[in-house]
N, C-alpha and C. Protein backbone atom coordinates (compact mmCIF):
# COMPACT_ATOMS: atom_id res chain seq x y z
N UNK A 1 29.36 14.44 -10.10
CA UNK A 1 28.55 13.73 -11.07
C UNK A 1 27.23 14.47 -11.24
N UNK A 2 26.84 14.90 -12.71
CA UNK A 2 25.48 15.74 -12.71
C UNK A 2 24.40 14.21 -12.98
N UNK A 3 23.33 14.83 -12.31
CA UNK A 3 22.32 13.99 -13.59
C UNK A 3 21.30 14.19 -14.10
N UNK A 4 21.25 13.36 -15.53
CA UNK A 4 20.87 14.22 -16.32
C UNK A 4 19.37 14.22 -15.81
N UNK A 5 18.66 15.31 -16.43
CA UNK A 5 17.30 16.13 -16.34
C UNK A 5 16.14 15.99 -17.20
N UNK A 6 15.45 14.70 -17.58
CA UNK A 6 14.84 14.97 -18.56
C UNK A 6 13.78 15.95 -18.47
N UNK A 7 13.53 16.49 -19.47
CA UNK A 7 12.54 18.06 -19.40
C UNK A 7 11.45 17.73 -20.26
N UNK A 8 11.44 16.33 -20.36
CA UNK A 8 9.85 15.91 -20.84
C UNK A 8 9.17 15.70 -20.20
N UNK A 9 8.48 13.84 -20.56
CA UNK A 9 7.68 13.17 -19.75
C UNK A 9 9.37 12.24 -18.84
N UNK A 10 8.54 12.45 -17.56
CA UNK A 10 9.40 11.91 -16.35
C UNK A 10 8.04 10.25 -16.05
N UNK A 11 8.98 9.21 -15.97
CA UNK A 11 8.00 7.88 -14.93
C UNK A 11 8.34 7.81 -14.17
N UNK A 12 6.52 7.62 -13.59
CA UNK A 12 6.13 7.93 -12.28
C UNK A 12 6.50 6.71 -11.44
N UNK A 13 6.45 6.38 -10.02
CA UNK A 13 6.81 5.44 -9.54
C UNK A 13 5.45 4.51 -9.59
N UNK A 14 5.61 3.26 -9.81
CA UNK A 14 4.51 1.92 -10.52
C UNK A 14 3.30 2.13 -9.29
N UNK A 15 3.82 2.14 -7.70
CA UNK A 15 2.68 2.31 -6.97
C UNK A 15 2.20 3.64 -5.98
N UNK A 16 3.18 4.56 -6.39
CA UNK A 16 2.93 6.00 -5.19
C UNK A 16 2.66 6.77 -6.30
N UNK A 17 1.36 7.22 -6.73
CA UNK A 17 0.89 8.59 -7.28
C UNK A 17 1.21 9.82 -6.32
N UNK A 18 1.83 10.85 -7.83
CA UNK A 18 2.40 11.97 -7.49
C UNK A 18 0.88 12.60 -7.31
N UNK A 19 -0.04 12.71 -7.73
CA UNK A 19 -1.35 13.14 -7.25
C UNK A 19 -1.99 13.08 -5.81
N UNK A 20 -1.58 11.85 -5.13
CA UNK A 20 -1.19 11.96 -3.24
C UNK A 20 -0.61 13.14 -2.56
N UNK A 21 -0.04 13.68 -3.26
CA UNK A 21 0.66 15.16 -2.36
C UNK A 21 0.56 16.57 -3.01
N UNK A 22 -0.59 16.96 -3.69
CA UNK A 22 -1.15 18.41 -3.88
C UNK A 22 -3.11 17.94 -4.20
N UNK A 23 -3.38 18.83 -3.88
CA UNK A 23 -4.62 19.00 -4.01
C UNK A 23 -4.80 19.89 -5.01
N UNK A 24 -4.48 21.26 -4.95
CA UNK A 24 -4.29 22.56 -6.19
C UNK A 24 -3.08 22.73 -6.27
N UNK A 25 -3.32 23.09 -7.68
CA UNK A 25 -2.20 24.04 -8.78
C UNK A 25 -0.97 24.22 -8.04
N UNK A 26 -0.95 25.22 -6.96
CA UNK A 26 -0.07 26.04 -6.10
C UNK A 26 0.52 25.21 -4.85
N UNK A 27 -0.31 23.80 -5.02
CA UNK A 27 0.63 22.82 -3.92
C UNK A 27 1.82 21.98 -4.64
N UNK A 28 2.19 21.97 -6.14
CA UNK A 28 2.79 21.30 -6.72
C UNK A 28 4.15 22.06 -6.62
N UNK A 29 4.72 22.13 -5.25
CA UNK A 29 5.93 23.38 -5.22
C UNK A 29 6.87 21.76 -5.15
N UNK A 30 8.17 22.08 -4.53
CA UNK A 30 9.37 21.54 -5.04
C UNK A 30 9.17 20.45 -3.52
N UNK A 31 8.78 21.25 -2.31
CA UNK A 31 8.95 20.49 -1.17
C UNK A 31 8.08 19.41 -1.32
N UNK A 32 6.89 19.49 -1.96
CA UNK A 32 5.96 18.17 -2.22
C UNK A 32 6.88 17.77 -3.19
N UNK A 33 7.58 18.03 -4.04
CA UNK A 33 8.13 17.23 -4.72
C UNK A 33 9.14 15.92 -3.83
N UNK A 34 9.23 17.07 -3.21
CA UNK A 34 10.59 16.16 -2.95
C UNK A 34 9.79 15.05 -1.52
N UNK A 35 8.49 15.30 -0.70
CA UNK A 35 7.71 14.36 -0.06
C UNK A 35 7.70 13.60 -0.93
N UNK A 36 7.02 13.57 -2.35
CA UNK A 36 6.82 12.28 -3.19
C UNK A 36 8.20 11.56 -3.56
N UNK A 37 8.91 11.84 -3.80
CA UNK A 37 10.26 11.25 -3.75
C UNK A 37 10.59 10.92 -2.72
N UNK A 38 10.55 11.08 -1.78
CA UNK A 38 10.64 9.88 -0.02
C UNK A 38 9.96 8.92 -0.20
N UNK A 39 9.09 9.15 -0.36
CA UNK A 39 8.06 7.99 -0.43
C UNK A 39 8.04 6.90 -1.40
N UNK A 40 8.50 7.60 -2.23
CA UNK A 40 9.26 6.66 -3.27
C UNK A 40 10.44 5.61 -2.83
N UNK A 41 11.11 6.62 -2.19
CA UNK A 41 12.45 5.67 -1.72
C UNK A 41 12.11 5.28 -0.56
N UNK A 42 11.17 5.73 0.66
CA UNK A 42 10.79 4.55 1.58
C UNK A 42 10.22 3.46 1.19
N UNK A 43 9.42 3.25 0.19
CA UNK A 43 8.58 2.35 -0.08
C UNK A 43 9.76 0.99 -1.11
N UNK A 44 10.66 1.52 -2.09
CA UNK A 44 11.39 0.87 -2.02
C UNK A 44 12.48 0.13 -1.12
N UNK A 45 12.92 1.00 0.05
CA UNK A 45 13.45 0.34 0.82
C UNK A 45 12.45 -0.83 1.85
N UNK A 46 11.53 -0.36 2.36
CA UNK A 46 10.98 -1.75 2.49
C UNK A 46 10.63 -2.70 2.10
N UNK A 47 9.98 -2.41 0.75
CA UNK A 47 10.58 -3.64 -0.34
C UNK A 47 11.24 -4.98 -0.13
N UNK A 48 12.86 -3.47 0.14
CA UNK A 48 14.10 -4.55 -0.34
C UNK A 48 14.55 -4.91 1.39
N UNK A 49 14.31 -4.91 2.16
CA UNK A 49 14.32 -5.02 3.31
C UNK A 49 14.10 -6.47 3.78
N UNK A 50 15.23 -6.88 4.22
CA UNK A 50 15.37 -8.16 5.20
C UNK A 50 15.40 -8.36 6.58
N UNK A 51 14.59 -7.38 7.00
CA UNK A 51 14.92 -7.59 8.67
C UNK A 51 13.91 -8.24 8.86
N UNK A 52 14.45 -8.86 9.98
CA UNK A 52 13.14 -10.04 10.61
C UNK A 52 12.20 -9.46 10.96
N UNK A 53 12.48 -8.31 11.24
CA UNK A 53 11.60 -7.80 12.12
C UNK A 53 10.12 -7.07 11.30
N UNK A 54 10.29 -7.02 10.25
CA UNK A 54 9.79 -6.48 9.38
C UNK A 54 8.84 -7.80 8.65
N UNK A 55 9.30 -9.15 8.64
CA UNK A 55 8.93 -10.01 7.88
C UNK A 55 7.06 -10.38 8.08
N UNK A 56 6.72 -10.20 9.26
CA UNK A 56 5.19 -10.26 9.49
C UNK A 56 4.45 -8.96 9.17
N UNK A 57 4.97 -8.10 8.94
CA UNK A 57 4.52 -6.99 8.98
C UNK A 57 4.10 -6.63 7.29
N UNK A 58 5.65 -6.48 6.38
CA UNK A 58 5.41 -6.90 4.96
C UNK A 58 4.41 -7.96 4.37
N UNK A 59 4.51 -9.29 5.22
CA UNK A 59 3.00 -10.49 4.50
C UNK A 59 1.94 -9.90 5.02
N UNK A 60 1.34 -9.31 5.62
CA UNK A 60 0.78 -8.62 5.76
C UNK A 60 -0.19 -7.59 4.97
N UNK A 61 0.77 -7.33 3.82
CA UNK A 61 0.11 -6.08 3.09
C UNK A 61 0.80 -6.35 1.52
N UNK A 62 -0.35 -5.68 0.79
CA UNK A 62 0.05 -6.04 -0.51
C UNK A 62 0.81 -4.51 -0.93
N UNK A 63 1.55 -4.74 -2.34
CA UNK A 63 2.20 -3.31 -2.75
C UNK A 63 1.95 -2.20 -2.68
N UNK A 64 0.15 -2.28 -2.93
CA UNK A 64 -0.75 -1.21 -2.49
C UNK A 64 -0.52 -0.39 -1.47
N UNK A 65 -0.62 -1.24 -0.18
CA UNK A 65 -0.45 -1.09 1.18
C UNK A 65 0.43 -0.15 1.30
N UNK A 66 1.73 -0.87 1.09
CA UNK A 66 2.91 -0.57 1.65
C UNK A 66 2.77 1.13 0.93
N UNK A 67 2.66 0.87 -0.28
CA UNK A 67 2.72 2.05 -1.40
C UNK A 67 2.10 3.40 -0.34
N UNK A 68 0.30 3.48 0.12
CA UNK A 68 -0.09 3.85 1.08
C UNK A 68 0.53 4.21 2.24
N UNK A 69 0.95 3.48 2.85
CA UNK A 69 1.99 3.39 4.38
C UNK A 69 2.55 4.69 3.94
N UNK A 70 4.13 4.44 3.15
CA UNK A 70 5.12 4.84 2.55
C UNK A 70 4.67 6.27 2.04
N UNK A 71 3.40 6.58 1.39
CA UNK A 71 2.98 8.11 1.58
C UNK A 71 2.33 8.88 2.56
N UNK A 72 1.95 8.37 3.23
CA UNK A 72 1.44 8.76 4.68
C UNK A 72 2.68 9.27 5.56
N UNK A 73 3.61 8.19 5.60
CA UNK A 73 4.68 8.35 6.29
C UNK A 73 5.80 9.68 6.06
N UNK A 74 5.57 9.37 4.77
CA UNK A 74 6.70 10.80 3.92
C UNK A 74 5.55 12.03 4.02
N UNK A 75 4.70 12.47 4.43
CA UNK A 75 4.03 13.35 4.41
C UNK A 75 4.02 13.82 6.11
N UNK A 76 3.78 12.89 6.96
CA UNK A 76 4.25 13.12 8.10
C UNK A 76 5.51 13.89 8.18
N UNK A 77 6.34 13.42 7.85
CA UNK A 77 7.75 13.79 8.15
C UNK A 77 7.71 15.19 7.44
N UNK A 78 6.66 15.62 6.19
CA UNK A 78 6.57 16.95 6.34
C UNK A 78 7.08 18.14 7.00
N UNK A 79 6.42 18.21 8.46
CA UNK A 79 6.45 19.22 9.35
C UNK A 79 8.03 18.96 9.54
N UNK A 80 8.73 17.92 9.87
CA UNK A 80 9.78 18.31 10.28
C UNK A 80 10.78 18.52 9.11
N UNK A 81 10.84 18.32 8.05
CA UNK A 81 11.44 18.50 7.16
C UNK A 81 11.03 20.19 6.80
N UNK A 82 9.82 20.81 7.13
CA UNK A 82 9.95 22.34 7.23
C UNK A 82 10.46 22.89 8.73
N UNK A 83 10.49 22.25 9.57
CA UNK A 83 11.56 22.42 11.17
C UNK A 83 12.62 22.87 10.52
N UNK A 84 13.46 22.04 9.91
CA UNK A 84 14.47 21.59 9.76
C UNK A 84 14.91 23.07 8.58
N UNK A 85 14.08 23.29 7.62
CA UNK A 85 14.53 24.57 6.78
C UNK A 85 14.02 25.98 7.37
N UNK A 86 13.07 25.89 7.99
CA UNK A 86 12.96 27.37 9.04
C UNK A 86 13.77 27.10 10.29
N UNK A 87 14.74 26.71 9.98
CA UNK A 87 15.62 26.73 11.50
C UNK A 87 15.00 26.45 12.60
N UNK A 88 13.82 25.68 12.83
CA UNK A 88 13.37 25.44 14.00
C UNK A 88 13.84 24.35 15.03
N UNK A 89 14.44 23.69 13.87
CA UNK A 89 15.53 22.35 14.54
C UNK A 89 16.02 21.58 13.77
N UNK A 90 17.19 21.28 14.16
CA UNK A 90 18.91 21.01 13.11
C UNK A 90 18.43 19.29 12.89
N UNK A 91 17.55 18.45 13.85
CA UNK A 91 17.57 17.10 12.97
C UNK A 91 15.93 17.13 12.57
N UNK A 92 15.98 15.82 12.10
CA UNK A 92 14.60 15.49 11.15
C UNK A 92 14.49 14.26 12.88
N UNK A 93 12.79 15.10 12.86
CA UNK A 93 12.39 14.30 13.81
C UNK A 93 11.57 13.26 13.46
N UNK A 94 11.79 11.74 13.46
CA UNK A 94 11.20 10.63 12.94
C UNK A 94 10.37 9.93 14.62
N UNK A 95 8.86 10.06 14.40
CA UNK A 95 8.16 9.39 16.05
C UNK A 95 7.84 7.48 15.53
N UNK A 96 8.09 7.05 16.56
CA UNK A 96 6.88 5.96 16.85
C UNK A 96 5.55 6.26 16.33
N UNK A 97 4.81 7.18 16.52
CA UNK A 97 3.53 7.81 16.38
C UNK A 97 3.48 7.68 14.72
N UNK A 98 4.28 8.06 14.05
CA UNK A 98 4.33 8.25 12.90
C UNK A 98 3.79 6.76 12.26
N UNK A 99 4.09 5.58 12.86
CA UNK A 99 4.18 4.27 12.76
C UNK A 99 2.82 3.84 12.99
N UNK A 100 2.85 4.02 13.97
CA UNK A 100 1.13 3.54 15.17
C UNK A 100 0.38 4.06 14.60
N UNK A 101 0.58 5.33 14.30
CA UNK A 101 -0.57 6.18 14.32
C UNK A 101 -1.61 5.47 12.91
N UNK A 102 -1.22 5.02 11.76
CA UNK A 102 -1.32 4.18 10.74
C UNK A 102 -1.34 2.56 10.63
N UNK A 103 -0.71 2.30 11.32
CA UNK A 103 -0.75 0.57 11.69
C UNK A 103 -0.94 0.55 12.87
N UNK A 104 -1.92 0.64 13.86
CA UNK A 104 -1.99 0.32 14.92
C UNK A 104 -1.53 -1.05 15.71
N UNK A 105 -1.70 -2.04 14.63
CA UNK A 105 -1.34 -3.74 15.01
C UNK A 105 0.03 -3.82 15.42
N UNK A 106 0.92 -2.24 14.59
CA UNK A 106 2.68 -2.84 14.60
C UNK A 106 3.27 -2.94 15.96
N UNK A 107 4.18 -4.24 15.76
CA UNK A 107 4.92 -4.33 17.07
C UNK A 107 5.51 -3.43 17.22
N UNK A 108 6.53 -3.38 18.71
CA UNK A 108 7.73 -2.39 18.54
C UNK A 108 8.49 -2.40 17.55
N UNK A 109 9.22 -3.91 17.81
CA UNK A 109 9.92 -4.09 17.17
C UNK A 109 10.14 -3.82 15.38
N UNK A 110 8.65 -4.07 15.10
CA UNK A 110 8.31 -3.51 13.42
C UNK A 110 8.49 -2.00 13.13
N UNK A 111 7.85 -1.36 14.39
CA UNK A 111 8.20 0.16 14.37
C UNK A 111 9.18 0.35 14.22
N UNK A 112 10.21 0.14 14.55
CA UNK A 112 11.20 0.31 15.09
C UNK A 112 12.36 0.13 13.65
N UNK A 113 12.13 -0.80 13.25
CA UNK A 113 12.57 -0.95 11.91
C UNK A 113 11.95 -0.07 10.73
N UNK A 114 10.94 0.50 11.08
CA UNK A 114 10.11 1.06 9.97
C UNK A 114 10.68 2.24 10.11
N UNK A 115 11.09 2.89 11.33
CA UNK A 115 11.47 4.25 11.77
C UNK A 115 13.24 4.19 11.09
N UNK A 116 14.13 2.93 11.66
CA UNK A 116 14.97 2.88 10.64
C UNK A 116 15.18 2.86 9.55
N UNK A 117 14.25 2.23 8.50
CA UNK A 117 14.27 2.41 7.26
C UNK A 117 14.05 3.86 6.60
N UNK A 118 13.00 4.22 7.69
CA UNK A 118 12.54 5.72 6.94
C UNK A 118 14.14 6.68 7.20
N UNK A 119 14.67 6.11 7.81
CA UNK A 119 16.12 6.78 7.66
C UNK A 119 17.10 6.67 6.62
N UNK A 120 16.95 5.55 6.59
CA UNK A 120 18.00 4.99 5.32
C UNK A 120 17.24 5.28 4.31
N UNK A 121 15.80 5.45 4.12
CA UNK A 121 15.43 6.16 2.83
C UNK A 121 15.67 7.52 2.69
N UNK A 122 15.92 8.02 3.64
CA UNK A 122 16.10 9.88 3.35
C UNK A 122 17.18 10.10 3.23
N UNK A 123 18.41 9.25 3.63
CA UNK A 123 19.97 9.55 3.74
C UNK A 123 20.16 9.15 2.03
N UNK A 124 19.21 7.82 1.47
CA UNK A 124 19.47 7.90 -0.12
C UNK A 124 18.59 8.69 -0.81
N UNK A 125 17.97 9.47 -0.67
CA UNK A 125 17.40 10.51 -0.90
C UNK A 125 18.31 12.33 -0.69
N UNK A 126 18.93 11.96 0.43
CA UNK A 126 19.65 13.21 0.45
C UNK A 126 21.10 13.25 -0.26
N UNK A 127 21.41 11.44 -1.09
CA UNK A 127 22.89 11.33 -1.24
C UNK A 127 22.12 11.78 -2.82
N UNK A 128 21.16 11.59 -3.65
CA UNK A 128 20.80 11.98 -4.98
C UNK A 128 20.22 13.30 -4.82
N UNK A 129 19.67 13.55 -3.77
CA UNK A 129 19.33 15.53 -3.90
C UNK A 129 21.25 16.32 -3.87
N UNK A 130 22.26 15.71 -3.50
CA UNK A 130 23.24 16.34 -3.07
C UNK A 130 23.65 16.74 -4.86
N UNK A 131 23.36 15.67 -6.36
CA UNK A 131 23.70 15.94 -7.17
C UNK A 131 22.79 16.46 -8.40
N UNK A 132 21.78 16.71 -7.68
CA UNK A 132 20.75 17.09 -8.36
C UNK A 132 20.53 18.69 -8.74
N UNK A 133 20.26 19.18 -10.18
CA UNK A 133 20.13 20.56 -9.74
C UNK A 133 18.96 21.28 -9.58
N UNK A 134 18.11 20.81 -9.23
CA UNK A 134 16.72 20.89 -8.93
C UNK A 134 16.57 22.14 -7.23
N UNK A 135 17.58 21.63 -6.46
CA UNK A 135 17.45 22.51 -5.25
C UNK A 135 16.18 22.27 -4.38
N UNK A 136 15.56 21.55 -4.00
CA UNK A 136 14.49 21.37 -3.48
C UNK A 136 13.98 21.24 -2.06
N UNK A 137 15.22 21.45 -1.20
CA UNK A 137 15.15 21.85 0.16
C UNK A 137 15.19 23.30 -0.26
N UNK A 138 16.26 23.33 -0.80
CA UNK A 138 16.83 25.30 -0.78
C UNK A 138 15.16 25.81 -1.33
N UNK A 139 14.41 25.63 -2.64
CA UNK A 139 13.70 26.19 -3.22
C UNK A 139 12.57 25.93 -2.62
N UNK A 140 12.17 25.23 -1.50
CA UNK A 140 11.15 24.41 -1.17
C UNK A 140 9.59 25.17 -1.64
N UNK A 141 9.25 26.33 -0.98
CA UNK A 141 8.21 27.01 -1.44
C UNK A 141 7.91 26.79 -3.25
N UNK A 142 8.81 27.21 -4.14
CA UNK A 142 8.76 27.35 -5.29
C UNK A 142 7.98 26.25 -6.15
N UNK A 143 7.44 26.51 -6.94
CA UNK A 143 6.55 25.59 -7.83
C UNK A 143 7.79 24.39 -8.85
N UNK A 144 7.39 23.24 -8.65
CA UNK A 144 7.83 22.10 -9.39
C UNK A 144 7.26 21.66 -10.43
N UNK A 145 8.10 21.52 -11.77
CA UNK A 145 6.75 21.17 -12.69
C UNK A 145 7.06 19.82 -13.42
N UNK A 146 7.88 18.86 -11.82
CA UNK A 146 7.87 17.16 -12.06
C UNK A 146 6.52 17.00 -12.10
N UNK A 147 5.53 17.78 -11.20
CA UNK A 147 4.30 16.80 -11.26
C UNK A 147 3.43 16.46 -12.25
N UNK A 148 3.61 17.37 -13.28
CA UNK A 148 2.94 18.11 -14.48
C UNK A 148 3.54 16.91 -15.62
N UNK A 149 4.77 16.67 -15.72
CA UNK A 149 5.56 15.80 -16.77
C UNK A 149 6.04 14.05 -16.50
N UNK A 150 4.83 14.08 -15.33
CA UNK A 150 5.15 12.38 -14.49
C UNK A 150 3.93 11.96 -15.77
N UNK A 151 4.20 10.36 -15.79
CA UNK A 151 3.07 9.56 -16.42
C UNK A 151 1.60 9.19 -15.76
């Protein structure tokens, strides 16, 4: 299944600005692309997320928040998502720290779910990069010019 490509204006996600992940010109490569697109799909998956464990944690914070969280988090995971393409190591390393380090208040148990979700957001993230022809692990260095044609 291809899909399709629009090569115009692309919309942006309602609360994660693609402007969160470059500072200059030459940071708008494909691998920030594809950070802002985690974050996209983490932030929807907690959203849509029913775990109990999660339920104090979500009232907690408004869309904003989470929106925040959800790019912090996908930017973390950065480094290992370049591990992972310089062969430095075959999985994506997801910490506790990653969690704490930003919500200090979270239980385990919230961590813990947050660290799961950030999984299930990258596995649907890696099932739409699999049909995408964009290449954006493979091209990672290379300049992206989603950021340029977002709203």
């Amino acid at each position: 299944m291809k899909m399709p490509v629009n090569l115009e204006k692309m919309e942006s996600h309602p609360h994660i600005r693609t402007t969160w992940f470059y500072i200059d010109e030459d940071e708008k490569t494909k691998l920030n692309w594809l950070v802002y697109e985690y974050a996209c799909e983490l932030y929807d998956v907690i959203r849509s997320s029913r775990k109990k464990a999660l339920k104090a944690w979500k009232a907690e914070r408004n869309d904003e928040q989470i929106a925040e969280y959800s790019a912090y988090y996908a930017k973390r995971m950065r480094k290992s998502l370049i591990d992972l393409l310089e062969g430095r190591s075959k999985v994506i390393d997801a910490l506790g720290a990653f969690v704490t380090d930003y919500v200090h208040s979270t239980t385990y148990d919230a961590s813990d779910a947050l660290i799961e979700l950030g999984g299930d957001a990258w596995g649907k993230l890696m099932g739409i990069c699999s049909v995408c022809p964009q290449r954006c692990l493979q091209e990672a260095n290379r300049l992206s010019d989603f950021f340029d044609r977002t709203d």
